[in-house]
N, C-alpha and C. Protein backbone atom coordinates (compact mmCIF):
# COMPACT_ATOMS: atom_id res chain seq x y z
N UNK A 1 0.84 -1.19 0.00
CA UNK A 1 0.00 0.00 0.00
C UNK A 1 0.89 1.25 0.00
N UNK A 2 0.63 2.31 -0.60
CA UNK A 2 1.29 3.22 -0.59
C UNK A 2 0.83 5.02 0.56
N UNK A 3 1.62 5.37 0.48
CA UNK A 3 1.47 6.28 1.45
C UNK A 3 1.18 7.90 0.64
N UNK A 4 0.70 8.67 1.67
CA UNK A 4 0.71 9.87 0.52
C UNK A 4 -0.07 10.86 1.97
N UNK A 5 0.78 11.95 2.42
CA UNK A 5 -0.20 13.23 3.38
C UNK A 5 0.18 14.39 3.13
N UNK A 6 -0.03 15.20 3.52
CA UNK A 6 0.04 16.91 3.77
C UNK A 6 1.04 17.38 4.92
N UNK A 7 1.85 17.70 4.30
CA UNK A 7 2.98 17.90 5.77
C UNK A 7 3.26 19.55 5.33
N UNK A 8 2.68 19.84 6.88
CA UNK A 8 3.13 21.88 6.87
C UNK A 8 4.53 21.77 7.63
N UNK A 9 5.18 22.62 6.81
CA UNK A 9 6.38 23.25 7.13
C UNK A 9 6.16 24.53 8.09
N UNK A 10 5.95 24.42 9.62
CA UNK A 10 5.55 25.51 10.26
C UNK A 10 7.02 25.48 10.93
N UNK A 11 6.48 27.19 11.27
CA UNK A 11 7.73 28.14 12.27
C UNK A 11 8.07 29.39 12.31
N UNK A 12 8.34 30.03 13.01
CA UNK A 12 9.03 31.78 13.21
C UNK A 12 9.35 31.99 11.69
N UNK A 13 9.12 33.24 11.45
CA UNK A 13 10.12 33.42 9.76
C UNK A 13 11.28 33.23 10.07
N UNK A 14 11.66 32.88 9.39
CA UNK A 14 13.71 32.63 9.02
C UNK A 14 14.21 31.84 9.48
N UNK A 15 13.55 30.56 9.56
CA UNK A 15 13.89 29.49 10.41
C UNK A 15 14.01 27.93 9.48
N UNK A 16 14.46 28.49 8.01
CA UNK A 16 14.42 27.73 7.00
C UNK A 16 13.58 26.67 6.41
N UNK A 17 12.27 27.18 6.52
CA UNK A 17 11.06 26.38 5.80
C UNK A 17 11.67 26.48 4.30
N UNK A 18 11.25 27.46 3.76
CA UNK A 18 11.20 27.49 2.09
C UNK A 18 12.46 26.58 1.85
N UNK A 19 13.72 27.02 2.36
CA UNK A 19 15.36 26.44 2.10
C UNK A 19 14.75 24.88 2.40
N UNK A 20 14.00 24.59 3.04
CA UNK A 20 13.73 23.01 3.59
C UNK A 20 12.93 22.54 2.09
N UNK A 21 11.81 23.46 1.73
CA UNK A 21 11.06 22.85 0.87
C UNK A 21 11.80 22.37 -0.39
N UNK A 22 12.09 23.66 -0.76
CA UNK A 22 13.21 23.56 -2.21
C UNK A 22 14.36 22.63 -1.84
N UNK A 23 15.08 22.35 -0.92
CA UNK A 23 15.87 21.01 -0.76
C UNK A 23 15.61 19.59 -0.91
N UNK A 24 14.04 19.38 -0.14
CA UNK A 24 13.31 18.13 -0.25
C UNK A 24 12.76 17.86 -1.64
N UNK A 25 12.39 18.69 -2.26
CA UNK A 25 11.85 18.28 -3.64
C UNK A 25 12.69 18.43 -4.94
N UNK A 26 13.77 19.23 -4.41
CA UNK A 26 14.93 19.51 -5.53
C UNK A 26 15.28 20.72 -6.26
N UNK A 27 14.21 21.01 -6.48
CA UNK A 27 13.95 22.54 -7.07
C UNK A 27 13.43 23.70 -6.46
N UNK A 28 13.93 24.85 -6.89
CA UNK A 28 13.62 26.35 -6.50
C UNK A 28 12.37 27.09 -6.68
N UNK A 29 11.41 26.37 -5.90
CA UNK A 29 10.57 26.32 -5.80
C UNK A 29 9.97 27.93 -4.69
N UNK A 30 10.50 28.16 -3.56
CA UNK A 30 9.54 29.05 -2.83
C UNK A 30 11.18 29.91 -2.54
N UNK A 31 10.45 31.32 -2.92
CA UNK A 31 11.79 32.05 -2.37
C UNK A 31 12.06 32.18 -1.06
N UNK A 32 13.72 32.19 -1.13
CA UNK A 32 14.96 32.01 0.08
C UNK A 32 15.36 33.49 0.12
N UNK A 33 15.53 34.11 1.21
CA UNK A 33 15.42 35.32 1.40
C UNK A 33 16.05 35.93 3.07
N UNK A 34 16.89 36.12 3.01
CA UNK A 34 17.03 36.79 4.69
C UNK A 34 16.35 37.46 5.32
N UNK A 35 15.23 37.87 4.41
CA UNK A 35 14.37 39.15 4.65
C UNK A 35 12.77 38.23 5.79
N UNK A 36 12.66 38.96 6.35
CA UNK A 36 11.53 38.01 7.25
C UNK A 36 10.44 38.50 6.06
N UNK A 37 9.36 37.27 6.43
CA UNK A 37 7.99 37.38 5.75
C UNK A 37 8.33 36.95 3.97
N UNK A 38 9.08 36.55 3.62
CA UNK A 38 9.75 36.37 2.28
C UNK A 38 8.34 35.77 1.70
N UNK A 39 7.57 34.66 2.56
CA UNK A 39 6.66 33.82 1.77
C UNK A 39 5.24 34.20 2.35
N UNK A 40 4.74 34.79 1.79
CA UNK A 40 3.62 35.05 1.91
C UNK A 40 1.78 34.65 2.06
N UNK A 41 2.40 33.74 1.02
CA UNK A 41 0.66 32.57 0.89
C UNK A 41 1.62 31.33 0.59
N UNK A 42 1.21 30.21 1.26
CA UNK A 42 1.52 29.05 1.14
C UNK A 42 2.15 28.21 0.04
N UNK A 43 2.96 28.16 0.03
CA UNK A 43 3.34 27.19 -1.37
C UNK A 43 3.40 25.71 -1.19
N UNK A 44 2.68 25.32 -1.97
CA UNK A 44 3.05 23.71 -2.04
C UNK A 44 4.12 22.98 -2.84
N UNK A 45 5.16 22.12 -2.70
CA UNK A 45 5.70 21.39 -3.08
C UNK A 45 5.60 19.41 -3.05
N UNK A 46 5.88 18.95 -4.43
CA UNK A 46 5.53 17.42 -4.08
C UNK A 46 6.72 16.83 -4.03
N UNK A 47 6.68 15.51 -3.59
CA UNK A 47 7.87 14.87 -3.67
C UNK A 47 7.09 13.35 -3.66
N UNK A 48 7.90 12.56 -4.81
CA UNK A 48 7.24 11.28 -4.53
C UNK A 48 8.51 10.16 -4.48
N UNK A 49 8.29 9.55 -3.67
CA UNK A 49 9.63 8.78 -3.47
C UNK A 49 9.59 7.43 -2.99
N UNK A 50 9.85 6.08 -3.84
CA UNK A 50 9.03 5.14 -3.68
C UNK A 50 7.57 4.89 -3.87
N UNK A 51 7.39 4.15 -2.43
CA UNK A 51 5.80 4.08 -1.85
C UNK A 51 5.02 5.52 -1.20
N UNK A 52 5.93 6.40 -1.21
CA UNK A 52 5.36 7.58 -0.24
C UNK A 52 4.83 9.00 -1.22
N UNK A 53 4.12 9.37 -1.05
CA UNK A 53 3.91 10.94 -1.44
C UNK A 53 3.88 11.73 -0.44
N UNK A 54 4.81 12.90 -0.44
CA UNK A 54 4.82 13.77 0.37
C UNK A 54 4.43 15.15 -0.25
N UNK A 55 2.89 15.83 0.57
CA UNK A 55 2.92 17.24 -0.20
C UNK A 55 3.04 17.97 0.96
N UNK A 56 4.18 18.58 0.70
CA UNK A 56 4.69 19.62 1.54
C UNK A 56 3.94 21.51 1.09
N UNK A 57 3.59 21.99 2.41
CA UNK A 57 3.28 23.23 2.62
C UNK A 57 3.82 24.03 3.34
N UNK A 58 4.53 24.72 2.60
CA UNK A 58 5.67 25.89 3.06
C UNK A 58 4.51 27.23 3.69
N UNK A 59 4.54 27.35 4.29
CA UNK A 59 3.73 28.43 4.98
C UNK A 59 4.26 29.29 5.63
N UNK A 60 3.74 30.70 5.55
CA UNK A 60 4.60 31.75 5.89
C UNK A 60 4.57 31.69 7.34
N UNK A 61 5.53 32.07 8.11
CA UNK A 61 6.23 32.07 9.49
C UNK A 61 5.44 32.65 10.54
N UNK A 62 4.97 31.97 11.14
CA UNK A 62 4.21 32.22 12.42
C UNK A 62 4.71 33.51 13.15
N UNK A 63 4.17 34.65 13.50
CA UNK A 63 4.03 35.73 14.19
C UNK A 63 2.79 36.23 14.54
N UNK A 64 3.37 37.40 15.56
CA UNK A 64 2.15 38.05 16.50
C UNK A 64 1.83 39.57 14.85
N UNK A 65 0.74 39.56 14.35
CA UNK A 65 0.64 40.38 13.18
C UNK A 65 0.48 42.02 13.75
N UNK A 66 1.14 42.99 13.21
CA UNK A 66 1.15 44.21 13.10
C UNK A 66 0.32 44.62 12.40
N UNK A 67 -0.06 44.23 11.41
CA UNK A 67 -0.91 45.09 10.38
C UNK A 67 -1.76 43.92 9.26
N UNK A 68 -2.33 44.51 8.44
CA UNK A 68 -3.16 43.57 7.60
C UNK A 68 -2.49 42.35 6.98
N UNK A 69 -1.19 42.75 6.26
CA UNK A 69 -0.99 41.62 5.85
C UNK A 69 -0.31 40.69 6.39
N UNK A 70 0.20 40.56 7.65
CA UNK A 70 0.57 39.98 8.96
C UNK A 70 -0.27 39.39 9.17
N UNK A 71 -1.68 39.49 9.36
CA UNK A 71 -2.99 39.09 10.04
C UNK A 71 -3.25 37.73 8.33
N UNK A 72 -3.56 38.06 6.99
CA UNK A 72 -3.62 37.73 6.71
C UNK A 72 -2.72 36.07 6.71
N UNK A 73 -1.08 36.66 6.44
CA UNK A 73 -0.40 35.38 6.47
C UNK A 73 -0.20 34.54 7.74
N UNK A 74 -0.45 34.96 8.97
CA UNK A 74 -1.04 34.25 9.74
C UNK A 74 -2.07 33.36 9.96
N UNK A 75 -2.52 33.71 9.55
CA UNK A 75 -4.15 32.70 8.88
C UNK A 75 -3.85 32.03 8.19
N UNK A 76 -2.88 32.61 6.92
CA UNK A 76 -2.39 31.23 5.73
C UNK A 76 -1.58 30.36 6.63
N UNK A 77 -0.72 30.58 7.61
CA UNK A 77 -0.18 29.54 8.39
C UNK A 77 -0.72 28.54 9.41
N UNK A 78 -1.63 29.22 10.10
CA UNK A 78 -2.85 28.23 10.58
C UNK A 78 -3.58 27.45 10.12
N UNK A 79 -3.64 27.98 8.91
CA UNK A 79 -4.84 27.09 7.97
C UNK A 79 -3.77 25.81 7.62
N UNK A 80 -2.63 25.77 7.20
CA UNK A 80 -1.84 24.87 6.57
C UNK A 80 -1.60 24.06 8.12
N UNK A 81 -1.70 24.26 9.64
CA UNK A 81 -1.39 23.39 10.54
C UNK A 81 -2.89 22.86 10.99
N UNK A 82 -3.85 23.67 10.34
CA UNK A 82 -5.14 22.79 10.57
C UNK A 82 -5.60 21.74 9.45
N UNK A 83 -4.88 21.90 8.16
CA UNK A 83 -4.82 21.04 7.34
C UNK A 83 -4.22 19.73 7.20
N UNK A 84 -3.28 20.16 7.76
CA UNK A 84 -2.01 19.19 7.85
C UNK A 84 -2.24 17.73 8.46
N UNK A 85 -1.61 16.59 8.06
CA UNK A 85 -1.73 15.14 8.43
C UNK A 85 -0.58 14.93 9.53
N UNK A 86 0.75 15.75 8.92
CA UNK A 86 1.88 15.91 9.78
C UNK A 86 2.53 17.29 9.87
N UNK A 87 3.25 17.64 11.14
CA UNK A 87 3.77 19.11 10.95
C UNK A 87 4.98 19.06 11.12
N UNK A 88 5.54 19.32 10.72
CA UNK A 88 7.48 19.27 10.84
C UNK A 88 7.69 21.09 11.16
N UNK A 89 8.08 21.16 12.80
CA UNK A 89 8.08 21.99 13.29
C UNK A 89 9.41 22.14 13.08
N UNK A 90 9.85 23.84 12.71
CA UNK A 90 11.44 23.95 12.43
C UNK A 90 11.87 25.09 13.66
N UNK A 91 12.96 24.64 13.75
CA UNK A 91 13.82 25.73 15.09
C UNK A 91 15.00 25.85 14.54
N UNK A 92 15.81 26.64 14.59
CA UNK A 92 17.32 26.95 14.33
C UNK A 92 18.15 25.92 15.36
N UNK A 93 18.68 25.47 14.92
CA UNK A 93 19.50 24.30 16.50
C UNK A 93 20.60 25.43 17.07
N UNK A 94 21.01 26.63 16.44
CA UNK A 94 21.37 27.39 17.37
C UNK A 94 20.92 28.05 18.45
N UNK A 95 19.59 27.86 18.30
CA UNK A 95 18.46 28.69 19.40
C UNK A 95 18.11 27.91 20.47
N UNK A 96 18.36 26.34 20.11
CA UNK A 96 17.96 25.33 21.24
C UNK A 96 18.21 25.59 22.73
N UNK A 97 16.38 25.10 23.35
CA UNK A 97 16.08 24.48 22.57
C UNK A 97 14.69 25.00 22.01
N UNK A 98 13.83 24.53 21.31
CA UNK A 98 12.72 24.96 20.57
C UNK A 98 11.24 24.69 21.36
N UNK A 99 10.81 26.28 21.53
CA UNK A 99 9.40 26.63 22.27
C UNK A 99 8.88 25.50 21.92
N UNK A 100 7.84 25.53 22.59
CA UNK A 100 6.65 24.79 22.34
C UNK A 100 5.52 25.30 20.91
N UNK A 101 5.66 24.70 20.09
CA UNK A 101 4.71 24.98 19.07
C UNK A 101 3.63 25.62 19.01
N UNK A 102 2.88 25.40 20.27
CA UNK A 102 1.44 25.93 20.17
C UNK A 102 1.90 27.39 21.13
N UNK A 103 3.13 28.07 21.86
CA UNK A 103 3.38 29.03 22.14
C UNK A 103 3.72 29.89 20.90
N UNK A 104 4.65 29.00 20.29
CA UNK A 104 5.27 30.50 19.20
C UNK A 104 3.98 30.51 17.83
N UNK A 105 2.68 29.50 17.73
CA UNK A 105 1.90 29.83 17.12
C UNK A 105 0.61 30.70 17.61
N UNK A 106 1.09 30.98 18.93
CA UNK A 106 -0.31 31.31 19.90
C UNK A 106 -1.71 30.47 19.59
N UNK A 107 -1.35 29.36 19.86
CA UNK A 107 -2.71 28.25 20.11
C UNK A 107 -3.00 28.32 21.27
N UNK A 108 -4.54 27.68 21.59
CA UNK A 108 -4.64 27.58 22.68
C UNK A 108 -4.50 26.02 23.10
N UNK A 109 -4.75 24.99 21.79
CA UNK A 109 -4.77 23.66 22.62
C UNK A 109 -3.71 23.23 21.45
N UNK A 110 -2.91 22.43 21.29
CA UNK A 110 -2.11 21.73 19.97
C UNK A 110 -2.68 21.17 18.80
N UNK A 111 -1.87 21.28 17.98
CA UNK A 111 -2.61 20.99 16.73
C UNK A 111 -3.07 19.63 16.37
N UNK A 112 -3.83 18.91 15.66
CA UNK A 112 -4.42 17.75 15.88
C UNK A 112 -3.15 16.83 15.08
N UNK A 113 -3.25 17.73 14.19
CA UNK A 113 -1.60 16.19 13.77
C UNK A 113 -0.39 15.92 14.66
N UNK A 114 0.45 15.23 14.58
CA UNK A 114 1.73 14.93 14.87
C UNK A 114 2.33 15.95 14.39
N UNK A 115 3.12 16.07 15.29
CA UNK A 115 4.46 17.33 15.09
C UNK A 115 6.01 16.61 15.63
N UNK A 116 6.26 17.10 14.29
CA UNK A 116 8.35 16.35 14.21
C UNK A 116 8.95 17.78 14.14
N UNK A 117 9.46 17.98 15.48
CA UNK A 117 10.49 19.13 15.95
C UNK A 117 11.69 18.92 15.17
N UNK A 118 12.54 19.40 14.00
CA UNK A 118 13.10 19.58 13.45
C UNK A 118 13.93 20.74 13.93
N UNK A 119 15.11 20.18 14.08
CA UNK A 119 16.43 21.53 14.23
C UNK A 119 17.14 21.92 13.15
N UNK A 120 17.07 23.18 12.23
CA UNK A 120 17.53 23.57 11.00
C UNK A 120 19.09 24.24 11.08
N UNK A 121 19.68 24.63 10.45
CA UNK A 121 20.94 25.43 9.74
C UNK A 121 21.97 24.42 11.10
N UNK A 122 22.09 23.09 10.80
CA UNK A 122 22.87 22.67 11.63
C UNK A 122 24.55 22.74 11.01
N UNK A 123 24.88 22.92 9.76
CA UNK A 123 25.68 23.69 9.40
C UNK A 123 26.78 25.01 9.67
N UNK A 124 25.50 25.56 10.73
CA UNK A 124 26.38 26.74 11.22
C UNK A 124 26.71 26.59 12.62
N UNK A 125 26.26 25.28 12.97
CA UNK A 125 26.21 25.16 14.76
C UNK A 125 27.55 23.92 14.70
N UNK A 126 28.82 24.54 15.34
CA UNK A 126 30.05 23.65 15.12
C UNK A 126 29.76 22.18 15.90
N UNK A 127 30.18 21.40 15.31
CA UNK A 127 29.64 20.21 15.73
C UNK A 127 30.48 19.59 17.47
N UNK A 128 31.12 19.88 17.70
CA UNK A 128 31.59 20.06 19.39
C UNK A 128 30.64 20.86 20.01
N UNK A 129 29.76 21.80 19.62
CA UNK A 129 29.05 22.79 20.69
C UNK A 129 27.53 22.47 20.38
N UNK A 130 27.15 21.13 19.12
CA UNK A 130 25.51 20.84 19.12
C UNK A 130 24.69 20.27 20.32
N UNK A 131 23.78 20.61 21.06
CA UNK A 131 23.23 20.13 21.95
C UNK A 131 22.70 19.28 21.92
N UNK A 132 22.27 18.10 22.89
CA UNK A 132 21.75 17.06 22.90
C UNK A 132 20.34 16.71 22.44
N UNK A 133 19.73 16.46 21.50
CA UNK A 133 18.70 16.94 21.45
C UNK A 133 17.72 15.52 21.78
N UNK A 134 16.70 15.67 21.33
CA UNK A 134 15.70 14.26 21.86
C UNK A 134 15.74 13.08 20.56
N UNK A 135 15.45 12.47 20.89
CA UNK A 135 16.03 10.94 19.81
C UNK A 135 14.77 11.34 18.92
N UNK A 136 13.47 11.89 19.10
CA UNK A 136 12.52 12.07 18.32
C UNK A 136 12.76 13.30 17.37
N UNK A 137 13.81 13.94 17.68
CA UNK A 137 13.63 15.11 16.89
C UNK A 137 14.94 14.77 15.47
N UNK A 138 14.57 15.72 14.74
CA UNK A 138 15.46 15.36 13.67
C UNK A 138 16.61 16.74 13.44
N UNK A 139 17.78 16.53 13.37
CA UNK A 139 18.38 17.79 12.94
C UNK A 139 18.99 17.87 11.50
N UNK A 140 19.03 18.66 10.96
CA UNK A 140 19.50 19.14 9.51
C UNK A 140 19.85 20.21 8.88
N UNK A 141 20.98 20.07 8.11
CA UNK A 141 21.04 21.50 7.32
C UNK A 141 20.43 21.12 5.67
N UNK A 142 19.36 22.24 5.39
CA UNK A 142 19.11 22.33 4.09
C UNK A 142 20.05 22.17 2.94
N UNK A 143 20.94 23.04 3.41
CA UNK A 143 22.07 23.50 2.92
C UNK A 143 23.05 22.88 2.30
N UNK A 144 23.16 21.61 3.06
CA UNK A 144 24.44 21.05 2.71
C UNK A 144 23.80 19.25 2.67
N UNK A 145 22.27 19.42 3.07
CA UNK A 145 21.06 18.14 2.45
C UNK A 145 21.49 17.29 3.85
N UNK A 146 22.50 17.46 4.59
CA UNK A 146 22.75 16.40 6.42
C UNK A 146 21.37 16.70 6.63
N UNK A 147 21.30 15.19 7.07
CA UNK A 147 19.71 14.91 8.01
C UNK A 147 18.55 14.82 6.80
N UNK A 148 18.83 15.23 5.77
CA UNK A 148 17.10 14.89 4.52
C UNK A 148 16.89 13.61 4.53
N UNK A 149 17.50 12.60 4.35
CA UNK A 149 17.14 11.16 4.68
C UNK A 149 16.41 10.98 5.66
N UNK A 150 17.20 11.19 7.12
CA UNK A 150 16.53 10.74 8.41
C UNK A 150 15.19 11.22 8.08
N UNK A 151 14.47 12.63 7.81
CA UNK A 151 13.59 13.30 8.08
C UNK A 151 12.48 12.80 7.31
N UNK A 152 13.27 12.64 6.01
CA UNK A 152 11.93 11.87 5.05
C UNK A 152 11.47 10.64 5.51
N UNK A 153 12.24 9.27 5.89
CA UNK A 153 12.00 8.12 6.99
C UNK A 153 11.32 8.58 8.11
N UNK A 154 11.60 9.60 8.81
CA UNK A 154 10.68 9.87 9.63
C UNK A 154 9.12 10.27 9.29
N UNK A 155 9.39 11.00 8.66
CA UNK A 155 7.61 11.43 8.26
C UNK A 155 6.96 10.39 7.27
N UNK A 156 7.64 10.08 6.77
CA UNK A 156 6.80 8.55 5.67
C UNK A 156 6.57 7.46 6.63
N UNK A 157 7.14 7.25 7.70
CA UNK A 157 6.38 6.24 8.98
C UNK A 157 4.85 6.71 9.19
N UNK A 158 5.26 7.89 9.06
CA UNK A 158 3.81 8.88 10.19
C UNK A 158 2.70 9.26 9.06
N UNK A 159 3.39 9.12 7.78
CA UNK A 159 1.96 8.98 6.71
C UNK A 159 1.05 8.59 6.57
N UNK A 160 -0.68 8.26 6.73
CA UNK A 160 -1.40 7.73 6.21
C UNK A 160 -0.96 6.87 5.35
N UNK A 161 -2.03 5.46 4.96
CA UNK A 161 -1.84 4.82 4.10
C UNK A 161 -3.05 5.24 2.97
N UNK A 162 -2.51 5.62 1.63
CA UNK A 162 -3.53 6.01 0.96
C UNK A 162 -2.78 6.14 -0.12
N UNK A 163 -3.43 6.12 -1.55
CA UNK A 163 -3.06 6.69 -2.77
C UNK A 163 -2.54 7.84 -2.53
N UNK A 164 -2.01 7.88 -4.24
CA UNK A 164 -1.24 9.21 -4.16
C UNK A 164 -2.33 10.34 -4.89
N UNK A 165 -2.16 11.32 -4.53
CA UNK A 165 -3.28 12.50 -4.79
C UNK A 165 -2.63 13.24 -5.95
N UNK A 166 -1.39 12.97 -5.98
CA UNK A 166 -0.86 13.93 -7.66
C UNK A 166 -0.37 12.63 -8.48
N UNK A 167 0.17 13.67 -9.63
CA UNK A 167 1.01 12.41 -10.53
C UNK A 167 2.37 12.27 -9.87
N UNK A 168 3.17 11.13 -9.82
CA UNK A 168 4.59 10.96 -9.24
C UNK A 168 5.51 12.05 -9.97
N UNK A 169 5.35 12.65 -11.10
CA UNK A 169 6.17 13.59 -11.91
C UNK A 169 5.55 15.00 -11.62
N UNK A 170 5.12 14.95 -10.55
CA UNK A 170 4.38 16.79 -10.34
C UNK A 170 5.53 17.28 -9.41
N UNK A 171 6.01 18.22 -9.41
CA UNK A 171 6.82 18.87 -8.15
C UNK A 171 5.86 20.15 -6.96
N UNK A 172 4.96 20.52 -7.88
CA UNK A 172 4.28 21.68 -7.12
C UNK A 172 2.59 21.59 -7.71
N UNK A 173 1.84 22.29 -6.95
CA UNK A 173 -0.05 22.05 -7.12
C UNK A 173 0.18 23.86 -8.12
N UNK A 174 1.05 24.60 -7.74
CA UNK A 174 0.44 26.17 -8.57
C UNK A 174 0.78 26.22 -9.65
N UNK A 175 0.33 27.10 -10.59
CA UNK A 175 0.69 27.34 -12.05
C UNK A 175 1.98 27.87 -12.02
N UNK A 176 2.58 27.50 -13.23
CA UNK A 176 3.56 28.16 -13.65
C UNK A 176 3.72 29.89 -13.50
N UNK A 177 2.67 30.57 -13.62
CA UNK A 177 2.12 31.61 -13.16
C UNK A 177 2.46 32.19 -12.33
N UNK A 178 2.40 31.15 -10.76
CA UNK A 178 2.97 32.10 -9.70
C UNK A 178 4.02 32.05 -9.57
N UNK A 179 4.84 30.72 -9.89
CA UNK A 179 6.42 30.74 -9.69
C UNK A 179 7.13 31.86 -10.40
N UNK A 180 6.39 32.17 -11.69
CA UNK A 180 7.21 33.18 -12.22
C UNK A 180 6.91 34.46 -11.56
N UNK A 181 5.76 34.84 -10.78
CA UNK A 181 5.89 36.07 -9.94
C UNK A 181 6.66 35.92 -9.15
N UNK A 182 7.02 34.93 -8.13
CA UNK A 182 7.91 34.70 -7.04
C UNK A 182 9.13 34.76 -7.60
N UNK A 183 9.36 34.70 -8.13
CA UNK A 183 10.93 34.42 -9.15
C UNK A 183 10.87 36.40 -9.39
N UNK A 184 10.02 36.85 -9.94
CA UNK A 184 10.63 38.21 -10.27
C UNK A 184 10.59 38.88 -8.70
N UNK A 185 9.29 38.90 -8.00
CA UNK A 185 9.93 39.59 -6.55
C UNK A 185 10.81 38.93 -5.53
N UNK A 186 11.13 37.99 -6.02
CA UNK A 186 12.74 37.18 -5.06
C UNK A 186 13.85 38.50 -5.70
């Protein structure tokens, strides 16, 4: 039987979702940006690998909103952890260790899927000074692809068993359309 869910890429801006997405599926897919708020409305990416489909939702970075469109992409990020089958929660492993999810999303109760605490840019954290982290969590740098194995084994355990919802040769659900807007304001 094959596997196939919805996994949101939630977290603070700049805490390497998009760099995660475009690594897992291969392509430059959601812009990478130092700039906080870079992603705005949700992007989806697919990945099919084996028995598993993974559709990943890059969602813009959980914050307390200032103004309208704060408020808006907040909502696009909620909506993608109320959607979600699995959530691969990201933290910087330099920051360790990583809030509680439903604090830095301001929930009041946790989200109904499973959540895989993921420690990102482990690359820049010298490997004598990485902290111990929990056997459940996964660490990785986008960057340099350490830890994409473990992470994909991890979340294809935690998949539903079900058909696959795209074709195995799809990388993304949006038109060509928006990538090329994202591509000119990157």
């Amino acid at each position: 039987m094959t596997r196939c869910g919805t996994v949101a890429l939630a977290g603070r801006p700049n805490v390497g979702k998009s760099t995660l997405l475009n690594a897992l599926v291969g392509e430059h897919l959601a812009i990478v940006s130092p700039k906080p708020q870079s992603t705005r409305v949700p992007v989806v990416g697919l990945l099919t690998r084996g028995d598993a489909q993974f559709i990943f939702t890059d969602s813009p970075g959980l914050l307390q909103p200032e103004y309208r469109l704060h408020e808006a992409m907040r909502a696009a990020a909620l909506r993608a952890l109320d959607d979600a089958e699995l959530i691969v929660y990201l933290h910087p492993l330099a920051e360790y260790p990583a809030p509680p999810l439903t604090t830095v999303a301001g929930l009041d109760k946790p989200p109904r899927a499973p959540i895989v605490t993921v420690y990102t840019k482990a690359d820049v954290v010298d490997a004598s000074a990485r902290p111990p982290v929990r056997p459940s969590d996964v660490v990785l740098s986008a960057i340099t692809r350490a830890g994409l194995d473990e992470l994909l084994e991890t979340l294809r355990a935690r998949l539903p068993e079900s058909p696959f919802h795209y074709d195995p040769d799809e990388l993304a659900t949006q038109p060509m359309r928006f990538f090329a807007a994202e591509f000119i304001r990157e």
